[in-house]
Protein backbone atom coordinates (compact mmCIF):
# COMPACT_ATOMS: atom_id res chain seq x y z
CA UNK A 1 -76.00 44.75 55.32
CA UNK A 2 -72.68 45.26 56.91
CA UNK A 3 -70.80 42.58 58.06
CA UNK A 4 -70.20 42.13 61.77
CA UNK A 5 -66.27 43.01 62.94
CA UNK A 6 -64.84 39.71 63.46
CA UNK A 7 -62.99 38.94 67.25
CA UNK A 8 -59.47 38.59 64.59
CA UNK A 9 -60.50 42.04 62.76
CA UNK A 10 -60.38 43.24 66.81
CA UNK A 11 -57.28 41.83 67.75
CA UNK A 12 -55.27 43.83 64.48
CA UNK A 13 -57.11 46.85 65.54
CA UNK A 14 -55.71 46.75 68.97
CA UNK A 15 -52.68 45.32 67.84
CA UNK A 16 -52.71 42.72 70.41
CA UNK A 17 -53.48 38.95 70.20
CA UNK A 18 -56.57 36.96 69.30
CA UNK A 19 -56.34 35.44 72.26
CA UNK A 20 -55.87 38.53 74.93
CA UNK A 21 -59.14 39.86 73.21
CA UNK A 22 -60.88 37.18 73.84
CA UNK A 23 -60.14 37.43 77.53
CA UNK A 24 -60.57 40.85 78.25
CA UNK A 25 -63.93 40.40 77.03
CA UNK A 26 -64.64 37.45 79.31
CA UNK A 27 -62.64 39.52 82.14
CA UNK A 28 -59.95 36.88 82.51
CA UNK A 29 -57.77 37.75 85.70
CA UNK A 30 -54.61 36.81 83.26
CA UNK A 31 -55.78 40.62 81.35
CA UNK A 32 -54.76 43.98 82.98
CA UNK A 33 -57.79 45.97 83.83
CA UNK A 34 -57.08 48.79 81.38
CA UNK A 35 -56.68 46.42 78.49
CA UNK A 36 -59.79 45.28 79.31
CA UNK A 37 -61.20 48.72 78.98
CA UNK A 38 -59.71 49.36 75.98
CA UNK A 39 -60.87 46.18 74.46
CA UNK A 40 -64.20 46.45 75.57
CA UNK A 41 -64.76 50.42 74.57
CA UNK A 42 -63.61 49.53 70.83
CA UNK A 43 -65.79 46.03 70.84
CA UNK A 44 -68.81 48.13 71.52
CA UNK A 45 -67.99 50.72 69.02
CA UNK A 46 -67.86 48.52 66.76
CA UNK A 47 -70.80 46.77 68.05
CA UNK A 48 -68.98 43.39 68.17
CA UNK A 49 -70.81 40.45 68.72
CA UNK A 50 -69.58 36.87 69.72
CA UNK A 51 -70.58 34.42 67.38
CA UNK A 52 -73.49 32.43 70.08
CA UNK A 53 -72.24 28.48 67.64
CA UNK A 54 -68.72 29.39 68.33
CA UNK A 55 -69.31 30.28 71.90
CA UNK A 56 -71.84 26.99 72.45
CA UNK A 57 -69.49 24.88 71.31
CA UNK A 58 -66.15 26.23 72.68
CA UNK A 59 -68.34 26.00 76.69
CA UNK A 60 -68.37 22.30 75.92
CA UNK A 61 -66.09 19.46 74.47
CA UNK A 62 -67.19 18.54 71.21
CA UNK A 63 -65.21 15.05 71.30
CA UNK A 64 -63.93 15.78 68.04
CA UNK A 65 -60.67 16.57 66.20
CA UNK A 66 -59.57 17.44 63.07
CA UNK A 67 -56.56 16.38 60.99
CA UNK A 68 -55.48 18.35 58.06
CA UNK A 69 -53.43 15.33 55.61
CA UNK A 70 -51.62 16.95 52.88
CA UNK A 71 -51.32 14.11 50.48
CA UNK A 72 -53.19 10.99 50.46
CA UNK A 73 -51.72 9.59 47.66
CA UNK A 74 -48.88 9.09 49.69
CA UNK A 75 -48.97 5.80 51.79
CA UNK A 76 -46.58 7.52 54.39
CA UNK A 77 -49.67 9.43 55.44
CA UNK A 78 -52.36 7.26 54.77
CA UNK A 79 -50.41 5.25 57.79
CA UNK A 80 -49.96 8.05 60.00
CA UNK A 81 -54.12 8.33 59.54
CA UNK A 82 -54.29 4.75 60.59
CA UNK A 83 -52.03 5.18 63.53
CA UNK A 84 -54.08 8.34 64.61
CA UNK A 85 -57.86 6.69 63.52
CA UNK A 86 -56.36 3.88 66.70
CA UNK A 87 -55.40 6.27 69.15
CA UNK A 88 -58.54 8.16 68.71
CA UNK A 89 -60.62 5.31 69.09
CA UNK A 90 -58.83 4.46 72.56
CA UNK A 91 -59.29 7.89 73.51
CA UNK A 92 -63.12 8.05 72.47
CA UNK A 93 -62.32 10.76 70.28
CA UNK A 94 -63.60 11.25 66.25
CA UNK A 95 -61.55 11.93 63.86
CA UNK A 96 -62.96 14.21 60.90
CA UNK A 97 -60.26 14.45 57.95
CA UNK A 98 -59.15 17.34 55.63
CA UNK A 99 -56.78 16.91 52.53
CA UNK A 100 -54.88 20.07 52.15
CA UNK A 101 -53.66 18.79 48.26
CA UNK A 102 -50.27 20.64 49.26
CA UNK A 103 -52.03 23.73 48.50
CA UNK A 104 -51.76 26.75 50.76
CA UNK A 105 -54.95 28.19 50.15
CA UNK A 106 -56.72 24.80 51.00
CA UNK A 107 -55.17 24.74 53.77
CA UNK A 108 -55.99 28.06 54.96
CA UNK A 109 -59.34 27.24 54.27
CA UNK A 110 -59.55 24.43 56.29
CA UNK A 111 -58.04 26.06 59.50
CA UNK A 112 -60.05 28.96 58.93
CA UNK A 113 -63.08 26.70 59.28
CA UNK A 114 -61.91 24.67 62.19
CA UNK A 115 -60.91 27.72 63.72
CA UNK A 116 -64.76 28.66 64.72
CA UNK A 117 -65.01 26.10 67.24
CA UNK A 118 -66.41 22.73 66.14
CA UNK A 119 -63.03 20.67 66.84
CA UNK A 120 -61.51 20.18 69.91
CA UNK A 121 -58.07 20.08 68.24
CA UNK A 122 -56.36 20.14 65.43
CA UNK A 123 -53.21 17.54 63.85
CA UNK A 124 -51.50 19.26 60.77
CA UNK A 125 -48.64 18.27 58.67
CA UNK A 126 -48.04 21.78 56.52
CA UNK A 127 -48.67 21.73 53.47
CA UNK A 128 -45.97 22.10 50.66
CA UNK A 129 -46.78 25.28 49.08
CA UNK A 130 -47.18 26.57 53.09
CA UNK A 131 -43.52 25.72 53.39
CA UNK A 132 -42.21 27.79 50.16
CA UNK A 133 -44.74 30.78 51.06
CA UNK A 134 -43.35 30.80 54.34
CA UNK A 135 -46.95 32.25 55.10
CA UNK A 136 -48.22 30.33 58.40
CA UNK A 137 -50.46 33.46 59.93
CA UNK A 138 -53.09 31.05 59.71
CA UNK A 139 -51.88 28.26 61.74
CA UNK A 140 -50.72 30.93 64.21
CA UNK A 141 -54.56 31.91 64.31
CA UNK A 142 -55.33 28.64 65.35
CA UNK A 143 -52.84 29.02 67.81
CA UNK A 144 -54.22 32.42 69.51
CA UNK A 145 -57.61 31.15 69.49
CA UNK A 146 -56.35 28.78 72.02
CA UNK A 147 -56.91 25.20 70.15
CA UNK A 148 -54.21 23.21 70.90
CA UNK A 149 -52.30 22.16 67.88
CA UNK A 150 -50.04 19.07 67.21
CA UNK A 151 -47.92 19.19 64.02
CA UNK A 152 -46.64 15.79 62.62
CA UNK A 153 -44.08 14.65 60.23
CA UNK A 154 -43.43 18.11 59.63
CA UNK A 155 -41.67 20.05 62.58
CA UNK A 156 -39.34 21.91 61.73
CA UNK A 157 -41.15 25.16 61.89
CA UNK A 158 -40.63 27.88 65.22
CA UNK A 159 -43.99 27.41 67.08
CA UNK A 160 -45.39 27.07 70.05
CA UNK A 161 -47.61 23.62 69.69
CA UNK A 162 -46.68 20.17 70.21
CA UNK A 163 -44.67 18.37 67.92
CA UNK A 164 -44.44 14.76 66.35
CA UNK A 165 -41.90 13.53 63.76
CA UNK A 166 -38.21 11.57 63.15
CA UNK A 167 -34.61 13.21 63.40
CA UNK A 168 -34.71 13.23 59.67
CA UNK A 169 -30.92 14.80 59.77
CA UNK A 170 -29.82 12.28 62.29
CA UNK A 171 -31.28 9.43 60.18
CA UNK A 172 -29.66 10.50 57.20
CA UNK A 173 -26.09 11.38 58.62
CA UNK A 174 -26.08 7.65 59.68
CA UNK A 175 -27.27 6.69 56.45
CA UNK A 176 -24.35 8.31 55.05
CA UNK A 177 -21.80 6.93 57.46
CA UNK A 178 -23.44 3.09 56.59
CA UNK A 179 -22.91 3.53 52.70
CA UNK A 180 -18.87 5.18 53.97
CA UNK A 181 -18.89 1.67 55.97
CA UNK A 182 -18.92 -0.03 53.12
CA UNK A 183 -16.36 1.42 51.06
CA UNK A 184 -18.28 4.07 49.08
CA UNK A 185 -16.47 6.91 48.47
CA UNK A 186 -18.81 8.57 46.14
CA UNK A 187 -22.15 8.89 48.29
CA UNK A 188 -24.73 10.91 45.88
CA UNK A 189 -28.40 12.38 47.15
CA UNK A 190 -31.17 12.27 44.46
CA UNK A 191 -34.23 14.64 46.05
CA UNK A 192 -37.47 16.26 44.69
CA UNK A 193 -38.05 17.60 48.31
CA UNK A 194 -35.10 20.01 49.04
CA UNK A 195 -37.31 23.06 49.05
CA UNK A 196 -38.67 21.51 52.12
CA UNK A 197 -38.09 21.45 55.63
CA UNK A 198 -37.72 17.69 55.66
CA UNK A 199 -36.04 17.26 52.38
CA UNK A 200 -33.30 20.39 53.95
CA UNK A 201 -32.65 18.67 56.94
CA UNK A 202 -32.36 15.15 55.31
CA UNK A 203 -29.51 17.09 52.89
CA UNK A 204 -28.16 18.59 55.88
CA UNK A 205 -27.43 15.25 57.90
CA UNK A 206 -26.04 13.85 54.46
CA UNK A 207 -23.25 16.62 54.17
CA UNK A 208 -22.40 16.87 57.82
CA UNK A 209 -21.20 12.73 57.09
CA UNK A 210 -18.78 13.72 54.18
CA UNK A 211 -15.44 14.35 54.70
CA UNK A 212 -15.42 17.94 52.52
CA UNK A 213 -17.26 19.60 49.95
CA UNK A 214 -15.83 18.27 47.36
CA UNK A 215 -17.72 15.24 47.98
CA UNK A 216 -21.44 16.27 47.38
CA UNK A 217 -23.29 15.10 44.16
CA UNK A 218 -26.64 16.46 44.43
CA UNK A 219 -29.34 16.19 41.94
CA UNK A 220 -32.06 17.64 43.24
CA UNK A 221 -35.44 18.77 41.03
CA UNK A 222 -39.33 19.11 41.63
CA UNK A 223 -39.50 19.00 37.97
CA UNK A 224 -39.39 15.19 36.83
CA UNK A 225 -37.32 15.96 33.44
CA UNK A 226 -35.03 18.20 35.12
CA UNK A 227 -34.76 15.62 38.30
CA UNK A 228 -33.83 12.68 35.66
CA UNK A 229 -30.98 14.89 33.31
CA UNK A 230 -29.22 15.01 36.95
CA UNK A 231 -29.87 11.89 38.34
CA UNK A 232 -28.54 10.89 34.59
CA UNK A 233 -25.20 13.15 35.09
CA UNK A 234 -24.29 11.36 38.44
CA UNK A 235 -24.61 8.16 37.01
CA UNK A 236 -22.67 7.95 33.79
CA UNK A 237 -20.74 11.29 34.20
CA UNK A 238 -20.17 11.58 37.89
CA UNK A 239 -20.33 7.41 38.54
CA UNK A 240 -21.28 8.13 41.94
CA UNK A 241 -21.35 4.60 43.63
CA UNK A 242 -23.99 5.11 46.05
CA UNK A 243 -27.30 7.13 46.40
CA UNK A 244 -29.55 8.56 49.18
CA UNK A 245 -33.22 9.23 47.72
CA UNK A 246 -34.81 10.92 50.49
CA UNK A 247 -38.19 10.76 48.49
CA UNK A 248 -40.89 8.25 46.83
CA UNK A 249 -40.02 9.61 43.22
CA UNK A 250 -36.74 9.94 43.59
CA UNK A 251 -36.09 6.64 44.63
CA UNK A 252 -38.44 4.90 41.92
CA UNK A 253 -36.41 7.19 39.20
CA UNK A 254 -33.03 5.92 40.28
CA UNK A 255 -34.06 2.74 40.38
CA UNK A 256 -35.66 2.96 37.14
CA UNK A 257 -32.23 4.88 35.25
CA UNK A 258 -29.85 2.39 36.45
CA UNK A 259 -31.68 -0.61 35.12
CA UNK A 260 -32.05 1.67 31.68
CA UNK A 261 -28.55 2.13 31.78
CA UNK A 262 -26.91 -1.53 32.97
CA UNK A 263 -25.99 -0.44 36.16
CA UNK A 264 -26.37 -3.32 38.33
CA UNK A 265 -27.77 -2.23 42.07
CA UNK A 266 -25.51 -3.12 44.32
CA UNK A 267 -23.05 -4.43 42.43
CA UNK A 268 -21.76 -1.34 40.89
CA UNK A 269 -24.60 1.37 43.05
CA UNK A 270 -26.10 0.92 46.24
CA UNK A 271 -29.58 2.55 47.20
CA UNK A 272 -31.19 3.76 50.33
CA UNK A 273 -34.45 5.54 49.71
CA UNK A 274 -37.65 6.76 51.20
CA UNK A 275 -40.24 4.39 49.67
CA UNK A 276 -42.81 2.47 51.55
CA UNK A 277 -42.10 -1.57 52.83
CA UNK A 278 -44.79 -3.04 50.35
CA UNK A 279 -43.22 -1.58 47.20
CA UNK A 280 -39.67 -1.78 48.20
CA UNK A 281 -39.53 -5.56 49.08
CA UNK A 282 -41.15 -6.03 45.80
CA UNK A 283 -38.90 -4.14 43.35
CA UNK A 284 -35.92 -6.12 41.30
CA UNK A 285 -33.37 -6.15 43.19
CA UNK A 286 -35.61 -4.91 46.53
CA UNK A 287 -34.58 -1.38 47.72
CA UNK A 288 -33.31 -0.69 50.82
CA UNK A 289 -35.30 1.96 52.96
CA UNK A 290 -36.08 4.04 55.99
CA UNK A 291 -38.72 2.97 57.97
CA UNK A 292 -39.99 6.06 59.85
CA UNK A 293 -42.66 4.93 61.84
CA UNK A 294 -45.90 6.63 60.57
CA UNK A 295 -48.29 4.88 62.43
CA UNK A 296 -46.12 5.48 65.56
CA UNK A 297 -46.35 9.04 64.81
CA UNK A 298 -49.62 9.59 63.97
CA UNK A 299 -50.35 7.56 67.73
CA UNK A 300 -48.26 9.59 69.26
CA UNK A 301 -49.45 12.70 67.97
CA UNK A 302 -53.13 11.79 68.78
CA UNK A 303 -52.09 10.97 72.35
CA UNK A 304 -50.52 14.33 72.75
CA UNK A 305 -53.51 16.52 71.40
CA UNK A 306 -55.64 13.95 73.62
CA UNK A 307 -54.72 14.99 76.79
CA UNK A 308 -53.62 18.43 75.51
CA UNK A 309 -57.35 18.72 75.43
CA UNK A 310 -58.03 17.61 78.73
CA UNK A 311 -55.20 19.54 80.22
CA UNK A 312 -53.28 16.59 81.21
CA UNK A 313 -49.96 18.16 79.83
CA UNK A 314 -47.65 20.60 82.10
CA UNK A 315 -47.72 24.30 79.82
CA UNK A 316 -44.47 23.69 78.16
CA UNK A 317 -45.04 22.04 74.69
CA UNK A 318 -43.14 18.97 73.52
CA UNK A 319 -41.27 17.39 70.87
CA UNK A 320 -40.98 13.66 70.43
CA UNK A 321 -38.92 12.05 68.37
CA UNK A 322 -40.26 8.88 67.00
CA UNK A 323 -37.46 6.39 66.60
CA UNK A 324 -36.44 5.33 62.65
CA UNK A 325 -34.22 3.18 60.83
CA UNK A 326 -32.49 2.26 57.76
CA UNK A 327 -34.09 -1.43 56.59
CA UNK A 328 -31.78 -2.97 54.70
CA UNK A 329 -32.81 -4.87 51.72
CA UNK A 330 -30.92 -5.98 48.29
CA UNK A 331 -29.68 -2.64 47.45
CA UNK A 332 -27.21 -2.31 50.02
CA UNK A 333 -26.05 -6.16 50.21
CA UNK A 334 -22.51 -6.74 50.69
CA UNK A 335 -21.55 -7.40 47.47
């Protein structure tokens, strides 16, 4: 039996969006009367049908949202979860959750799923392999199916939904001008992130605080062997005397080399990472750290797509910048 053309398999027909089709067949006043026409003629030639769960549930609010995590294993997000799990409550809103895994195709998926209707919303932090695909057609179909969208943590992407996340330039430009403040003249950035919008911007704000080119040392690897042989090459070769991890492994790595290699932290190398409180007040010496928030952001980003969903928001999307800071621990003591 042949399947049935789907509303999406009519909008790329018509060349026109999701969205627009959708209203001409419900003959919205926002649709011109002879796109309506159009719409409808090629709907009935293909014999299009509305999906009758899709259309139940998308007459009435299901009090439900969904939140696509890409990593649990990282406690950054398993605090944004708890921040959003609070709000939701207050709201009287459930929260059903989605790992992504970092994968693109998972991720696709899972929109693709909560794109017939069930949710009332949908939270999203994109998924890694998303970001180096560049592919986001899918998020824009969640988009054009008018479900209103928050994205968290990571923004930096040109769409039309609400946003949630830090200045992550901004937070490492001061970083940068802290480690200057003490007398460091050779400022390093150790990153397994820099294929990412986050880990770009974070390099970004690091190079807009030095004086001239000449003073980046970058080591900067996904792959853990490669990501050590540099982090290895600023420390004995380059002797940079202070580093800005601006992720969980690279921050446990440089801690790890310069204790293998008898360089005392902060004697001789002074370390501001991303790393969460718990593990960097425990560490020998403890590491300094930026503290971005999460569960502020993952509030605040459940707030939004709240009244998003009860139209309680003016058209115009917005981006909030959750405040962040550098807490200073043993690695960058005045020594």
């Amino acid at each position: 039996m042949k399947n049935r053309i789907t509303l999406k398999e009519l909008a790329k027909l018509l060349n026109v969006s999701v969205s627009t089709v959708s209203k001409a067949l419900n003959d919205s006043a926002e649709i011109s009367p002879k796109t309506i026409v159009r719409v409808k003629e090629l709907a009935a030639l293909h014999k299009y049908r509305p999906n009758p769960t899709a259309v139940n549930l998308k007459s009435s609010k299901s009090g439900t949202v969904g939140v696509i995590i890409p990593n649990i294993a990282n406690s950054f997000f398993a605090k944004v979860l708890s921040g959003i799990e609070a709000q939701a409550q207050k709201d009287g809103l459930q929260v059903i959750t989605y790992i992504s895994n970092e994968s693109h195709e998972r991720e696709k998926q899972i929109t693709e799923m909560l794109a017939s209707g069930f949710v009332d919303g949908v939270l999203l932090a994109i998924a890694e392999e998303t970001q180096r695909k560049k592919d986001f057609e899918h998020i824009i179909n969640l988009i054009d199916y008018n479900l209103p969208v928050v994205l968290y943590d990571r923004i930096d992407f040109d769409m039309k939904v609400d946003k949630v996340g830090i200045d992550d330039q901004k937070i490492f430009y001061d970083a940068t001008k802290y480690l200057q403040s003490l007398g460091k003249k050779k400022i390093g950035i150790a990153t397994t992130i820099h294929h990412m919008g986050v880990g770009k911007l974070r390099i970004t704000g690091y190079k807009e605080a030095l004086e001239s080119k000449d003073d980046f040392f970058i080591a900067n690897s996904a792959n853990p062997e490669s990501l050590k042989a540099k982090l290895l090459d600023l420390l004995l070769n380059k002797k940079v005397d202070a580093l800005l991890c601006s992720d969980f492994d690279s921050t446990l790595m440089t801690q790890r080399l310069a204790y293998e290699n008898n360089i005392r932290i902060p004697q001789d190398l002074k370390i501001i990472g991303f790393i969460n409180s718990e593990i960097a007040e425990f560490l020998t010496p403890s590491i300094s750290y930026v503290n971005q928030n999460a569960a502020k952001i993952g509030e605040t980003a459940m707030e939004i797509l709240s009244k998003r969903i009860n139209n309680k928001l003016e058209p115009s999307k917005k981006e909030v910048v959750i405040d962040s800071l550098v807490v200073h621990l043993e690695s960058t003591s005045k020594s």
